[in-house]
PDB file of N, CA and C in Angstrom:
ATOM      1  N   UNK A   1      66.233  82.706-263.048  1.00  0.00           N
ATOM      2  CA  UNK A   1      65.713  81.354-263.029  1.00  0.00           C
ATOM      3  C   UNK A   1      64.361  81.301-263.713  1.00  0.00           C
ATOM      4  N   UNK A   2      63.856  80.339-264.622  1.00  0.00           N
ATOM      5  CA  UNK A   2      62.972  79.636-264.911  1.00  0.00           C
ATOM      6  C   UNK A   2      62.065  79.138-264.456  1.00  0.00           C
ATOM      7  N   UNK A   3      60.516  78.934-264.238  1.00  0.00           N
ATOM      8  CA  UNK A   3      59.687  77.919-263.705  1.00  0.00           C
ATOM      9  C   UNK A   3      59.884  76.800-264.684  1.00  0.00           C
ATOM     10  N   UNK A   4      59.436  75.703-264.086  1.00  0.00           N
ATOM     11  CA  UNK A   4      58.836  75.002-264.889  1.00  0.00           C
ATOM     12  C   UNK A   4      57.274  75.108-265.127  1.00  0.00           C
ATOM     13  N   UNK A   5      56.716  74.933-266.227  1.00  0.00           N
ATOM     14  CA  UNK A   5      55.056  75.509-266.361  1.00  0.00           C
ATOM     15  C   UNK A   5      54.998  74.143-266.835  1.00  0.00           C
ATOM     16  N   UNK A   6      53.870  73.342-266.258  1.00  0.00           N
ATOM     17  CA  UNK A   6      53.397  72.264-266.624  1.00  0.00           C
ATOM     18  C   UNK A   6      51.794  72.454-267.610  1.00  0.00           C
ATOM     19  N   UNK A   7      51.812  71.636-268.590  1.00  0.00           N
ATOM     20  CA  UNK A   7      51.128  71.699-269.356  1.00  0.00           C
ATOM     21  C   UNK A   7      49.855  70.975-268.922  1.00  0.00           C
ATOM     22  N   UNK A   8      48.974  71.789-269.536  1.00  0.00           N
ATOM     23  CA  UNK A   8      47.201  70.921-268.594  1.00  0.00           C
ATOM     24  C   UNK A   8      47.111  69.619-269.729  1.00  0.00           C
ATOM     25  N   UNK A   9      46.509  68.706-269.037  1.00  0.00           N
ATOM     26  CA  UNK A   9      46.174  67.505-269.686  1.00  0.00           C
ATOM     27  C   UNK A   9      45.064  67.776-271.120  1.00  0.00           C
ATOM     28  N   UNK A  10      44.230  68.414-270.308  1.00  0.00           N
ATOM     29  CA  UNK A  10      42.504  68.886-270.570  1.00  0.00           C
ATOM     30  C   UNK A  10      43.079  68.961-272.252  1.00  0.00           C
ATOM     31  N   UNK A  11      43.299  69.740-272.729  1.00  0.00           N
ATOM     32  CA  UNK A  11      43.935  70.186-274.134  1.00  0.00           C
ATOM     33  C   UNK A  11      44.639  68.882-274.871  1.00  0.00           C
ATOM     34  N   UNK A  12      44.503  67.652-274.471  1.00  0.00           N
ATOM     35  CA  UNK A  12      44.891  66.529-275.329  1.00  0.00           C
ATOM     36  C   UNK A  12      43.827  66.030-275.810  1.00  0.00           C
ATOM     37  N   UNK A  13      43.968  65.559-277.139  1.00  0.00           N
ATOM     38  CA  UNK A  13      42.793  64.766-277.622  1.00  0.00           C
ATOM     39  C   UNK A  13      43.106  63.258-277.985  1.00  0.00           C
ATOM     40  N   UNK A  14      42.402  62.877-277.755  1.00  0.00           N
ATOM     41  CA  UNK A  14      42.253  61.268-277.681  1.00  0.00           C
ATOM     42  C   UNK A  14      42.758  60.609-279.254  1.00  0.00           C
ATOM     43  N   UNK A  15      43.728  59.935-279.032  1.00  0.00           N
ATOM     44  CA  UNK A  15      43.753  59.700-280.383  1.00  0.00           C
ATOM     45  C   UNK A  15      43.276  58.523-281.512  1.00  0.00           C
ATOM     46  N   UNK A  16      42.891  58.175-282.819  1.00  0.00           N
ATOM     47  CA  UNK A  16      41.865  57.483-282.910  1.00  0.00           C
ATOM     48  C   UNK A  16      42.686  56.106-282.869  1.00  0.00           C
ATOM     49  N   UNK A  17      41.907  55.163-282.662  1.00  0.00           N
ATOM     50  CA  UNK A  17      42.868  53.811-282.790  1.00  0.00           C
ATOM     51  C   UNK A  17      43.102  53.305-284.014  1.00  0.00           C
ATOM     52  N   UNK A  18      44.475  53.208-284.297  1.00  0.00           N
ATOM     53  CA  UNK A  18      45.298  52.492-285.599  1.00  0.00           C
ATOM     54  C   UNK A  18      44.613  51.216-285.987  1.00  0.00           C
ATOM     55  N   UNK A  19      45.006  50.211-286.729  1.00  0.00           N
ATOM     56  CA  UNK A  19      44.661  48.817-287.024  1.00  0.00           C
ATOM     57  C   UNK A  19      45.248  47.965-285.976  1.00  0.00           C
ATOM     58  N   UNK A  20      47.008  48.653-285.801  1.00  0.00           N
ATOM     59  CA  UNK A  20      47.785  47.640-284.826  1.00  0.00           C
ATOM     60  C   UNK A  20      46.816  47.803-283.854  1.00  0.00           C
ATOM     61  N   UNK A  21      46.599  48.937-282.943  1.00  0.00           N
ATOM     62  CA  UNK A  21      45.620  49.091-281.989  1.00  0.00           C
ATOM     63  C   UNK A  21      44.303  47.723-281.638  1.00  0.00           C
ATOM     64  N   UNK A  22      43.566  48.315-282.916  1.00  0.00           N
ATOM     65  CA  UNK A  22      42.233  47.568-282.734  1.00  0.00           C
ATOM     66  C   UNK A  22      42.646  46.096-282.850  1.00  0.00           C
ATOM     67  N   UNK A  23      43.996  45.320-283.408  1.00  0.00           N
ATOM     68  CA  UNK A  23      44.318  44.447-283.728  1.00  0.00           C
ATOM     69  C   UNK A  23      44.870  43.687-282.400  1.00  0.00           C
ATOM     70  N   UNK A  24      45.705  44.659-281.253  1.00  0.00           N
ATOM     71  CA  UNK A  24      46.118  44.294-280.304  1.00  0.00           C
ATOM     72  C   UNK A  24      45.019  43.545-279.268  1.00  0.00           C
ATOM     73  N   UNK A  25      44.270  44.657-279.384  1.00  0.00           N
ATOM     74  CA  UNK A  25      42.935  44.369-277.660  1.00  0.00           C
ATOM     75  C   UNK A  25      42.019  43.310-278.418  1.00  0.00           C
ATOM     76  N   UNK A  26      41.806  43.491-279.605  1.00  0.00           N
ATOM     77  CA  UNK A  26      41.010  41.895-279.847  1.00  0.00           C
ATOM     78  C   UNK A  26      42.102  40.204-279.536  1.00  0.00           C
ATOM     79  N   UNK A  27      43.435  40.336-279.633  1.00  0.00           N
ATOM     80  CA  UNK A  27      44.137  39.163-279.701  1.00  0.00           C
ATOM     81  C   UNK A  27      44.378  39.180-278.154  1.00  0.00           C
ATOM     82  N   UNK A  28      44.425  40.253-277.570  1.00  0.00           N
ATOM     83  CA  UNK A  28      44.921  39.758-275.743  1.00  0.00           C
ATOM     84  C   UNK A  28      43.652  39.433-275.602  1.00  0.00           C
ATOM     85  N   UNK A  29      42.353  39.846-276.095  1.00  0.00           N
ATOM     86  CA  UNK A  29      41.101  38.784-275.392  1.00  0.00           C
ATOM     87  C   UNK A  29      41.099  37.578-275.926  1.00  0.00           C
ATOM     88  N   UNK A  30      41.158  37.341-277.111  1.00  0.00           N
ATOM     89  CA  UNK A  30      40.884  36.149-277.318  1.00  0.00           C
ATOM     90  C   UNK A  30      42.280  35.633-276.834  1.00  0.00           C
ATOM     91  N   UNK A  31      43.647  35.635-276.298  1.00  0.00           N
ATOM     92  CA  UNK A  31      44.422  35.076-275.450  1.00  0.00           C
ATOM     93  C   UNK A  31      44.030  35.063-273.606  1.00  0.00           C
ATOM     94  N   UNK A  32      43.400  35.212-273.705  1.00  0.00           N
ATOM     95  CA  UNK A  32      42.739  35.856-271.981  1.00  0.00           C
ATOM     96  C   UNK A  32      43.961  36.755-271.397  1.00  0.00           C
ATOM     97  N   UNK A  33      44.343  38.028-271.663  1.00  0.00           N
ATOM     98  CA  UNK A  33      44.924  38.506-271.540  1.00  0.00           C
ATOM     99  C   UNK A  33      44.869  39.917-270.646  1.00  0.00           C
ATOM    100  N   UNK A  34      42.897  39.953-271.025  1.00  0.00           N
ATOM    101  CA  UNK A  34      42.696  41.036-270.369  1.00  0.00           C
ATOM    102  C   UNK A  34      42.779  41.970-269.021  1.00  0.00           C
ATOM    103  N   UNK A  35      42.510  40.736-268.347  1.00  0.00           N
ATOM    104  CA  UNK A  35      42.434  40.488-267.203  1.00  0.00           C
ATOM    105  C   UNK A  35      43.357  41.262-266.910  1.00  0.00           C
ATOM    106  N   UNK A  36      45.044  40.654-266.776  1.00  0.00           N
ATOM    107  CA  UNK A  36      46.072  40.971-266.854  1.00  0.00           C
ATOM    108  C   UNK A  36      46.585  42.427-267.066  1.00  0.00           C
ATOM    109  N   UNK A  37      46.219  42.596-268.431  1.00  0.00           N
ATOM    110  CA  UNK A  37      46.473  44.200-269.042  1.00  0.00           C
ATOM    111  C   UNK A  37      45.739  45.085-268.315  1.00  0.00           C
ATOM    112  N   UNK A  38      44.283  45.122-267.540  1.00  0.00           N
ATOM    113  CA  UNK A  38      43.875  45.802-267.158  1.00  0.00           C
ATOM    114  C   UNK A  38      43.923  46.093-265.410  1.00  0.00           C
ATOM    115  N   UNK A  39      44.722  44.863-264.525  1.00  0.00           N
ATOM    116  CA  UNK A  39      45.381  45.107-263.531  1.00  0.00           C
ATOM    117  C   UNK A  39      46.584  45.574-263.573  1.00  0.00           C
ATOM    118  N   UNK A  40      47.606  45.418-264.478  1.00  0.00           N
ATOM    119  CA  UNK A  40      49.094  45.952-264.667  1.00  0.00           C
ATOM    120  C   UNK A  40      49.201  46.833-265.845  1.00  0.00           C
ATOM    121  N   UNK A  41      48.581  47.020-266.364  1.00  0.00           N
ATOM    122  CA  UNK A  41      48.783  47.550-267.504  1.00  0.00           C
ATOM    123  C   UNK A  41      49.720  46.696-268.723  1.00  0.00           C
ATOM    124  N   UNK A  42      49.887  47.436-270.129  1.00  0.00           N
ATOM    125  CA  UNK A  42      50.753  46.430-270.875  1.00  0.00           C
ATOM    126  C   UNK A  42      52.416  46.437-270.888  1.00  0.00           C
ATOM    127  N   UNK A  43      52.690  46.648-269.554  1.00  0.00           N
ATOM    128  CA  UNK A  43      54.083  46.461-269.706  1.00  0.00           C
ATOM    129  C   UNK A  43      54.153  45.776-268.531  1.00  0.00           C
ATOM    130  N   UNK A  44      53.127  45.029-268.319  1.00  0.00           N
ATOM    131  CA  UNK A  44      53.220  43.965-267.110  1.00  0.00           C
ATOM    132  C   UNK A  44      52.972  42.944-268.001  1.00  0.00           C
ATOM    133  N   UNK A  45      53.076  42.558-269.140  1.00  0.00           N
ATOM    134  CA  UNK A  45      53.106  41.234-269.899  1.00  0.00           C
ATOM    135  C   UNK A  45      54.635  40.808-270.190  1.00  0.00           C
ATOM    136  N   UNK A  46      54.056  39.520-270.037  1.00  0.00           N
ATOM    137  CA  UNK A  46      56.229  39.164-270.467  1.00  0.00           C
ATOM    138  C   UNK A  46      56.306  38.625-271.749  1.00  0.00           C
ATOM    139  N   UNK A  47      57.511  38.750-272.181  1.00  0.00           N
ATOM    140  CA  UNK A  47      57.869  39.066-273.759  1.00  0.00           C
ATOM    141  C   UNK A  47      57.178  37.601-274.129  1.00  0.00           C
ATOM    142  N   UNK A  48      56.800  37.001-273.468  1.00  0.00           N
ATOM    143  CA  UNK A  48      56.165  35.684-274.585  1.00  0.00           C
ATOM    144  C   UNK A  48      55.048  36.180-274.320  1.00  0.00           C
ATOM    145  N   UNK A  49      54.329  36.615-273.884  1.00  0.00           N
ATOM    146  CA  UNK A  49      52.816  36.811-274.775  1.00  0.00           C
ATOM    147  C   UNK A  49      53.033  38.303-275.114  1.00  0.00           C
ATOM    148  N   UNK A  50      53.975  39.337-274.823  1.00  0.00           N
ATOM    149  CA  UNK A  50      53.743  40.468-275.476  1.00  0.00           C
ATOM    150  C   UNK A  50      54.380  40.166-277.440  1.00  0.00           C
ATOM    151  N   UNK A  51      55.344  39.275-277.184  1.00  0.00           N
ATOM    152  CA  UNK A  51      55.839  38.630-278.669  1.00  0.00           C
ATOM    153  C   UNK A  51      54.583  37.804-279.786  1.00  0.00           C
ATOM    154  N   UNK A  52      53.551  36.990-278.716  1.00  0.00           N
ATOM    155  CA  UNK A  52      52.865  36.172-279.142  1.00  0.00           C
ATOM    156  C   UNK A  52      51.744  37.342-279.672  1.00  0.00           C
ATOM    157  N   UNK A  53      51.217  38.439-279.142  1.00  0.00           N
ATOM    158  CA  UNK A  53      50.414  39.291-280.036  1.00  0.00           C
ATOM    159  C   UNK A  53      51.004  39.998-280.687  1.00  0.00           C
ATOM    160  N   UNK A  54      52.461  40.483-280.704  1.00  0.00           N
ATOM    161  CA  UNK A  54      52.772  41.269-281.744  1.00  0.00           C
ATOM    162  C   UNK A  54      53.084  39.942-283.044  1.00  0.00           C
ATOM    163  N   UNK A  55      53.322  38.993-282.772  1.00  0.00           N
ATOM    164  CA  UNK A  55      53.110  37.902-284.141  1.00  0.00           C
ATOM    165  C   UNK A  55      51.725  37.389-284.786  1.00  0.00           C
ATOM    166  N   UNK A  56      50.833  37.656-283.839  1.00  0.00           N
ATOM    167  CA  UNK A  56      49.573  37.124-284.312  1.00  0.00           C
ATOM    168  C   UNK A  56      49.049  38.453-285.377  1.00  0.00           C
ATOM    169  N   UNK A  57      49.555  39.653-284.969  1.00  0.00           N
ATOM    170  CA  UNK A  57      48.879  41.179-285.391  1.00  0.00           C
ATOM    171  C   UNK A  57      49.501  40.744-286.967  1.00  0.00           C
ATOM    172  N   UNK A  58      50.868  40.472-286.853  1.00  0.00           N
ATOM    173  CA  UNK A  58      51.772  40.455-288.378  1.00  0.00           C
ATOM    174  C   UNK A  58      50.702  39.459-289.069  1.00  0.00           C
ATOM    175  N   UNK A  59      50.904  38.269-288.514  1.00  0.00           N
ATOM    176  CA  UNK A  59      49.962  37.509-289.752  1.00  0.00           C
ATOM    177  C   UNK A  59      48.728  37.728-289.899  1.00  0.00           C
ATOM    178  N   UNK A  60      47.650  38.378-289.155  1.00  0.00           N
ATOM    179  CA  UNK A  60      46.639  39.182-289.494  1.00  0.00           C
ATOM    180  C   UNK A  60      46.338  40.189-290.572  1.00  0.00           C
ATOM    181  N   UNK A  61      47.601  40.611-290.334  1.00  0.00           N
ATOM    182  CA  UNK A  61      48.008  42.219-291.599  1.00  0.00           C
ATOM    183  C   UNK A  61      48.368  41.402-292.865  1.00  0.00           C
ATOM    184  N   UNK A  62      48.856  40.358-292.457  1.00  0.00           N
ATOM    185  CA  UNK A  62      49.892  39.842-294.022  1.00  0.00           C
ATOM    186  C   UNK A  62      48.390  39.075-294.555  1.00  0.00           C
ATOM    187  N   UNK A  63      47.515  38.383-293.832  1.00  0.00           N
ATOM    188  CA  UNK A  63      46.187  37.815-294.744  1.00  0.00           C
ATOM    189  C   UNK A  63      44.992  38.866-294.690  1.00  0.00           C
ATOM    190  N   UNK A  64      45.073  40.212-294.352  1.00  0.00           N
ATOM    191  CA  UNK A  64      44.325  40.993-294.493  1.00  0.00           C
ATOM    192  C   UNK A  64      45.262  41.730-296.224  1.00  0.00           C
ATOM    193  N   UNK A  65      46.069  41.602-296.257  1.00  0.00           N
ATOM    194  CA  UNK A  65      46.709  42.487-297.622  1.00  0.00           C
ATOM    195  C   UNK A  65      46.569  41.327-298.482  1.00  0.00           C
ATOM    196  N   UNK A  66      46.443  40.070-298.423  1.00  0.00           N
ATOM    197  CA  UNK A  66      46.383  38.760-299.354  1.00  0.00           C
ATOM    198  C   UNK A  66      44.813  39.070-299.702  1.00  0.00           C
ATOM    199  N   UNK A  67      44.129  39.248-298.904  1.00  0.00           N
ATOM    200  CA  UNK A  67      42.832  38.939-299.245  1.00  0.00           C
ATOM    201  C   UNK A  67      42.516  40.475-299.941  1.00  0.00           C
ATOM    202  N   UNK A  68      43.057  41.439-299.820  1.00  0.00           N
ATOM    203  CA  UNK A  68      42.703  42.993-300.274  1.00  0.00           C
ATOM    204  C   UNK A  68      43.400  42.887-301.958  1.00  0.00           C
ATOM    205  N   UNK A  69      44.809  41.973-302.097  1.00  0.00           N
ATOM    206  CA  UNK A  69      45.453  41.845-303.111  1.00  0.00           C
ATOM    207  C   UNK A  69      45.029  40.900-304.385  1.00  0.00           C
ATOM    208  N   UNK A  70      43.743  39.930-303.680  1.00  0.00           N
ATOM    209  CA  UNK A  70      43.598  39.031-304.408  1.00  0.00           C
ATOM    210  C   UNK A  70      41.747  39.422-304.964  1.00  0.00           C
ATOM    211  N   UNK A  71      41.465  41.157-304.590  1.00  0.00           N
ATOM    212  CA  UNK A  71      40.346  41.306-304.939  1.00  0.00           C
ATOM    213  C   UNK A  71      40.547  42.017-306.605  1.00  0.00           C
TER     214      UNK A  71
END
């Protein structure tokens, strides 16, 4: 038989935040969302506002590449 050997946390490194990332936690505040996310975490949001920031992030990205495309 086998143990199972559990792996220490300590040895993870933090990883840096993406655009979607930094793009997410600015749109749940300015939706007042925080509140929320930070008593339940984000899978305590229901698909209309978890839908409503993953649509706000898209058109963010699509006029962040308009405005990068039109330099």
């Amino acid at each position: 038989m086998t143990k199972n050997i559990k792996k220490s946390n300590k040895s993870k490194k933090k990883k840096e935040p993406t655009l979607e990332d930094i793009l997410k936690y600015e749109i749940a505040e300015e939706l007042g969302l925080m509140d929320k996310i930070e008593k339940v975490g984000w899978g305590g949001l229901t698909a209309k506002e978890s839908g409503r920031i993953g649509g706000l992030i898209t058109v963010r990205k699509r006029e962040m590449m308009k405005k990068k495309d039109n330099k």
